[in-house]
N, C-alpha and C. Protein backbone atom coordinates (compact mmCIF):
# COMPACT_ATOMS: atom_id res chain seq x y z
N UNK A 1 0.84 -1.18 0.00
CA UNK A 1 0.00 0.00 0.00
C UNK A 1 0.89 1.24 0.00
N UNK A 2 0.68 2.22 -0.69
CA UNK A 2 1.24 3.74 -0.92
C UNK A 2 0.17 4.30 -0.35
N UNK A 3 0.60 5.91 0.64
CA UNK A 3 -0.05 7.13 0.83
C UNK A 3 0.64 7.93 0.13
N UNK A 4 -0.34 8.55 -1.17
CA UNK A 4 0.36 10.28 -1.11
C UNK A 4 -0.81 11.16 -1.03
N UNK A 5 0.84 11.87 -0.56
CA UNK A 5 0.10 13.28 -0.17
C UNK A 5 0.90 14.24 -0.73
N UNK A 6 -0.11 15.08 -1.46
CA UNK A 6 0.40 15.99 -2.02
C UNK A 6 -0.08 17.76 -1.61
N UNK A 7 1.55 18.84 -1.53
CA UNK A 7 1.73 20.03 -0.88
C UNK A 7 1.93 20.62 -1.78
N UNK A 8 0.47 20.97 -2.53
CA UNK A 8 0.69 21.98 -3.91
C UNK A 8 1.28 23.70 -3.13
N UNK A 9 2.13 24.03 -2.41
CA UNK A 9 2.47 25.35 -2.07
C UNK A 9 3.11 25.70 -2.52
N UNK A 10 3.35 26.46 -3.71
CA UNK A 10 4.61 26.98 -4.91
C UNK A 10 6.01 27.83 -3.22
N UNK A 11 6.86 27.56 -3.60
CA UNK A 11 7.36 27.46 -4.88
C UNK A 11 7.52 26.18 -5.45
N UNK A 12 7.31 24.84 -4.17
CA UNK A 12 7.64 23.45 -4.50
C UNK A 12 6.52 22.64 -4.78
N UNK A 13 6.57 22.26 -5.49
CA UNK A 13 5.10 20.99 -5.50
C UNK A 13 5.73 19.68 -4.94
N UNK A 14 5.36 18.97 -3.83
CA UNK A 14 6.02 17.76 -3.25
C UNK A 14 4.86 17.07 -3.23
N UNK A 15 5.25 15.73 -3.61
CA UNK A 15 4.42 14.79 -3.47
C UNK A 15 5.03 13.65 -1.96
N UNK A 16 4.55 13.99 -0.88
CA UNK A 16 4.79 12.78 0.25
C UNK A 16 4.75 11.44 -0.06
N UNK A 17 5.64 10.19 -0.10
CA UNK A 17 5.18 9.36 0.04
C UNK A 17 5.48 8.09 0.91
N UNK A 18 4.43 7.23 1.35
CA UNK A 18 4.72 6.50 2.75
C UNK A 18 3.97 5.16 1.85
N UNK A 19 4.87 4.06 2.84
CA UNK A 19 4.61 2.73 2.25
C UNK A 19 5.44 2.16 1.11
N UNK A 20 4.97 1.20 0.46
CA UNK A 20 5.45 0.70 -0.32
C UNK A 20 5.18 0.93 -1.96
N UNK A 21 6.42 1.42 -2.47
CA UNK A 21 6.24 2.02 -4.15
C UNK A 21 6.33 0.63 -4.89
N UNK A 22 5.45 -0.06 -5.01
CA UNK A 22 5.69 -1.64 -5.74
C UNK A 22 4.30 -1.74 -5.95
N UNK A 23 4.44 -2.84 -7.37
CA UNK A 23 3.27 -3.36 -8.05
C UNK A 23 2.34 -2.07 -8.71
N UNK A 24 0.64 -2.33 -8.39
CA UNK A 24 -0.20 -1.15 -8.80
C UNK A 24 0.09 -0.05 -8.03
N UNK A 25 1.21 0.36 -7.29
CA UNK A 25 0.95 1.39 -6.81
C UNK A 25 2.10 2.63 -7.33
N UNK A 26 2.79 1.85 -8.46
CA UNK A 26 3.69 2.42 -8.93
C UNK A 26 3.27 3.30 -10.35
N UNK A 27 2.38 2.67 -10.73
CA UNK A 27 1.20 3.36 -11.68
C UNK A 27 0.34 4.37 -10.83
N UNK A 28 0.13 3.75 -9.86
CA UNK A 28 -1.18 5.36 -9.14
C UNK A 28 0.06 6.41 -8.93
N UNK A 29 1.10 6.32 -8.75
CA UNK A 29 1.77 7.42 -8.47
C UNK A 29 1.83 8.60 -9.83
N UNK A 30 2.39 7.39 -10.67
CA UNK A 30 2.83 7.99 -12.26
C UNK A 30 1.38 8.70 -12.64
N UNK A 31 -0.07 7.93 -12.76
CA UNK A 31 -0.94 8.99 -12.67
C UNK A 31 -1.24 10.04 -12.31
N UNK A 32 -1.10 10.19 -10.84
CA UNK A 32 -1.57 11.67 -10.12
C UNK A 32 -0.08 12.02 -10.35
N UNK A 33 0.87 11.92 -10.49
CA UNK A 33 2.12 12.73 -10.92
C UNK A 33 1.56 13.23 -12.59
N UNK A 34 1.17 12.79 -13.00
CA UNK A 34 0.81 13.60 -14.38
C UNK A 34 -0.47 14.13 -14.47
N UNK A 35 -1.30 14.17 -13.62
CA UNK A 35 -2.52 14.45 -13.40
C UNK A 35 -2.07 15.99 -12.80
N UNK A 36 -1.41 15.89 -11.74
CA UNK A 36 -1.35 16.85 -11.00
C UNK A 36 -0.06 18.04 -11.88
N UNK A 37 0.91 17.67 -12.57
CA UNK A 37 1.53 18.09 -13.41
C UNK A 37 0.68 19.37 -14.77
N UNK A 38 -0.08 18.51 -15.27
CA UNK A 38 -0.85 18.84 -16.42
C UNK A 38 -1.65 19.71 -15.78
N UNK A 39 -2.26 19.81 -14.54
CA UNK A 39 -3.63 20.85 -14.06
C UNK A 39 -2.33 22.11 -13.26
N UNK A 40 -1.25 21.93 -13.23
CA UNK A 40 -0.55 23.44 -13.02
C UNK A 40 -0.73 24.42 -13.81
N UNK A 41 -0.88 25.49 -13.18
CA UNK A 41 -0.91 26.82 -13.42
C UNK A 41 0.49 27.30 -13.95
N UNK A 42 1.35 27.33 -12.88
CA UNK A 42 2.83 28.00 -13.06
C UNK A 42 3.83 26.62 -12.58
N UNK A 43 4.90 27.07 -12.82
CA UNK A 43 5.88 26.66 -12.89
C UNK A 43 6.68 26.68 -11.64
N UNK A 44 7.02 25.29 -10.35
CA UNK A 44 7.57 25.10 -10.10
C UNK A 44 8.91 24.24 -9.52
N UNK A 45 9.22 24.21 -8.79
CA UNK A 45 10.39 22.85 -8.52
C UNK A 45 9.18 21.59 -8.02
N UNK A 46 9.62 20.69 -8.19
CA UNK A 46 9.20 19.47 -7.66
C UNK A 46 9.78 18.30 -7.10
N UNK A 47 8.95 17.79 -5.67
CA UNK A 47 10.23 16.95 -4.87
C UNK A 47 8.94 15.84 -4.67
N UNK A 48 9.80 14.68 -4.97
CA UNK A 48 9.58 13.63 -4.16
C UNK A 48 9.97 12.94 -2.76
N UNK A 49 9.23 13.29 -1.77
CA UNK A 49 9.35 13.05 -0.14
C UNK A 49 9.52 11.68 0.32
N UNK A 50 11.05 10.87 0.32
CA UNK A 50 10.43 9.76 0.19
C UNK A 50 10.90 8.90 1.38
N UNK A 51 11.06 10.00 2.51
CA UNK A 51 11.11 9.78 4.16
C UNK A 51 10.88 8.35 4.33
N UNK A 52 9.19 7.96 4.14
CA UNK A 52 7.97 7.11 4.65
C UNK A 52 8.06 6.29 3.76
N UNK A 53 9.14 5.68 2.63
CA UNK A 53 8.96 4.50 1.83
C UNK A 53 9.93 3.23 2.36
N UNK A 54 9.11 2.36 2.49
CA UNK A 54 9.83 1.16 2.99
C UNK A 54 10.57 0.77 2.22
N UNK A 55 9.66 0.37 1.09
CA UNK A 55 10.27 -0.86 -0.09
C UNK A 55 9.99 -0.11 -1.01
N UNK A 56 11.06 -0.33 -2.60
CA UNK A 56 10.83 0.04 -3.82
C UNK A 56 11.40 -1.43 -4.54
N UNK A 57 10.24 -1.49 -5.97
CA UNK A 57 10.46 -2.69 -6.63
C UNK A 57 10.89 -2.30 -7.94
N UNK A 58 11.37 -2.94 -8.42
CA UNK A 58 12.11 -2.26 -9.97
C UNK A 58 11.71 -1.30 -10.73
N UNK A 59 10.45 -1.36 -10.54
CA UNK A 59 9.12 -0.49 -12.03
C UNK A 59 9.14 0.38 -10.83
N UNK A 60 9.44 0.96 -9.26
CA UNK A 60 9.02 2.00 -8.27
C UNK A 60 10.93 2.68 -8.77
N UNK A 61 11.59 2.04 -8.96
CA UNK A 61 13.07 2.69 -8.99
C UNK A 61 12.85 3.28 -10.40
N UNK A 62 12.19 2.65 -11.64
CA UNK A 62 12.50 2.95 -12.97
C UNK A 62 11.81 4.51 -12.78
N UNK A 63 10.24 4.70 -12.53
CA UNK A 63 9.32 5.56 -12.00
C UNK A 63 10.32 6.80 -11.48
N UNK A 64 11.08 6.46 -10.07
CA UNK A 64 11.48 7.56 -9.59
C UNK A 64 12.95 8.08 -10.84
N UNK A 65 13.86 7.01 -11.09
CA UNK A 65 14.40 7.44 -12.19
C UNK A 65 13.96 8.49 -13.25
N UNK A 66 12.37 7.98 -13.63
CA UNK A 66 11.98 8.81 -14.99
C UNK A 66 11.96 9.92 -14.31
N UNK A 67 11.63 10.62 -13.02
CA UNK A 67 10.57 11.67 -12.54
C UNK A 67 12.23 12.82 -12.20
N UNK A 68 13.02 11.56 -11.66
CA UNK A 68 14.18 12.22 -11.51
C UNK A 68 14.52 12.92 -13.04
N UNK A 69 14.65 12.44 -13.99
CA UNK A 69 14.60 13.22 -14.99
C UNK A 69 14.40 14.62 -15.82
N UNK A 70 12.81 14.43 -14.87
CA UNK A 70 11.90 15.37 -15.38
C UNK A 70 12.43 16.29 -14.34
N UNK A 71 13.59 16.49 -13.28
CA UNK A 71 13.98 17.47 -12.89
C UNK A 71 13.78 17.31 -11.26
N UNK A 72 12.45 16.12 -10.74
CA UNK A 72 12.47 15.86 -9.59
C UNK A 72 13.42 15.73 -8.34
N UNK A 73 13.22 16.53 -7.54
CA UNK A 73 14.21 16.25 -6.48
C UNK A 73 13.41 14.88 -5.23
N UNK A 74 14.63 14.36 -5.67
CA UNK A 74 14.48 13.22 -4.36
C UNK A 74 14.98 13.33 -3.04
N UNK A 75 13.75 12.83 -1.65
CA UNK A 75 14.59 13.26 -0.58
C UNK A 75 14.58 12.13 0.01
N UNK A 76 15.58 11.57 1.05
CA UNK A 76 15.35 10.28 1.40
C UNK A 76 16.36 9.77 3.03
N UNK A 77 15.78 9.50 3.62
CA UNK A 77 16.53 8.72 5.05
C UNK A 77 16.74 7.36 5.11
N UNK A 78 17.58 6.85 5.79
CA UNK A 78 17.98 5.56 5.79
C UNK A 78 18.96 5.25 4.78
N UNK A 79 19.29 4.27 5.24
CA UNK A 79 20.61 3.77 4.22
C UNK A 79 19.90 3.05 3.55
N UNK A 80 18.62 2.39 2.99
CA UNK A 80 17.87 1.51 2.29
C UNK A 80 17.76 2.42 1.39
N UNK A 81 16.63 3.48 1.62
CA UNK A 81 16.34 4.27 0.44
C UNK A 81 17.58 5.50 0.16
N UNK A 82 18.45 5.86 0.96
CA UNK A 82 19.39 7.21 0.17
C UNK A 82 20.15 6.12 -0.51
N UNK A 83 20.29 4.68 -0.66
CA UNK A 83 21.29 4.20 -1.74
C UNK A 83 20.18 4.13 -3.04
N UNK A 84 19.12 3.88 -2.64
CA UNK A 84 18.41 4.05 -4.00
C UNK A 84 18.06 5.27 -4.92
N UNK A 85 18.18 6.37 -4.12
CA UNK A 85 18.39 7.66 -4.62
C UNK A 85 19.93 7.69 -5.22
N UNK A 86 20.97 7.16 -3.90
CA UNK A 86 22.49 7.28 -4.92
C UNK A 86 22.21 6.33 -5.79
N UNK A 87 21.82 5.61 -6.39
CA UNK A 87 21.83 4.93 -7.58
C UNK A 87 21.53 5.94 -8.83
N UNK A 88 19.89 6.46 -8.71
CA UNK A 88 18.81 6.63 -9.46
C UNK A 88 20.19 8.55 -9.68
N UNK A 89 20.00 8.73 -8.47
CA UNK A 89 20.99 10.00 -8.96
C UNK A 89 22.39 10.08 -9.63
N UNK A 90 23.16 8.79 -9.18
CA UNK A 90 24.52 8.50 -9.49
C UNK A 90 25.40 9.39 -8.69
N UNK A 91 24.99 9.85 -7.66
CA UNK A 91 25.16 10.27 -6.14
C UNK A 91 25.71 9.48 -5.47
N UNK A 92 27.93 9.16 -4.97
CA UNK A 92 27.42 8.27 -3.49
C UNK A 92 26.69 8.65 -2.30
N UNK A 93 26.42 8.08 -1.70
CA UNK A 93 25.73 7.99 -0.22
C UNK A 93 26.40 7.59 0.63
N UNK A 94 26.41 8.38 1.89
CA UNK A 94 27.21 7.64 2.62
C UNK A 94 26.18 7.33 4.18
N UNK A 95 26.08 5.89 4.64
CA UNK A 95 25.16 6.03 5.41
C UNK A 95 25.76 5.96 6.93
N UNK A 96 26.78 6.91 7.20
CA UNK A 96 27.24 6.68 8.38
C UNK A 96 27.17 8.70 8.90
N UNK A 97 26.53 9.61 7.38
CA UNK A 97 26.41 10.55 7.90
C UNK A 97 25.17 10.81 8.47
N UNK A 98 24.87 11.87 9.29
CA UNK A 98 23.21 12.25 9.57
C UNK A 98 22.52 12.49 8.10
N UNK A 99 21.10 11.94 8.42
CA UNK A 99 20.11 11.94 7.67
C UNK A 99 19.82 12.86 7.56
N UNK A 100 19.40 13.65 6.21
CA UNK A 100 18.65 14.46 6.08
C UNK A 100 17.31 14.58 5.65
């Protein structure tokens, strides 16, 4: 199961997300990420919050990859998920510093 939550407050549009980015829930994201994309007004930065994610499954890494693309900033704690961000970013990580 995925929660998002999304903090349309310019200047950032962040999408929160908690749980697990795997299976159908890697599509509901990519939806309301383009749902919510396409109904903007103006133009701003965009972050993916990804504090509250346990697990990511290949098609949840490819996803944050593409979004990373599109300019997304990824934020992430733990040494589970900031190595999946240093991957997806090509960022090392080091998990012996404080989390941010």
């Amino acid at each position: 199961m995925l929660r998002i939550t999304i903090d349309d407050n310019p200047p950032v549009l962040t999408f929160q997300l908690e749980g697990k980015l795997a299976g159908p829930w890697v599509q509901e994201l990519r939806d309301c990420w383009e749902s919510k994309l396409a109904s903007r007004r103006w133009s701003s930065a965009t972050r993916l919050d990804l504090r509250g994610v346990t697990f990511v499954d290949a098609g949840g890494r490819q996803l944050l990859a593409d979004l990373h693309h599109q300019q997304a900033e990824l934020l992430a704690t733990g040494c589970l998920m900031k190595a999946v961000v240093a991957e997806i970013t090509q960022n090392p990580t080091d998990c012996s510093s404080p989390e941010k």
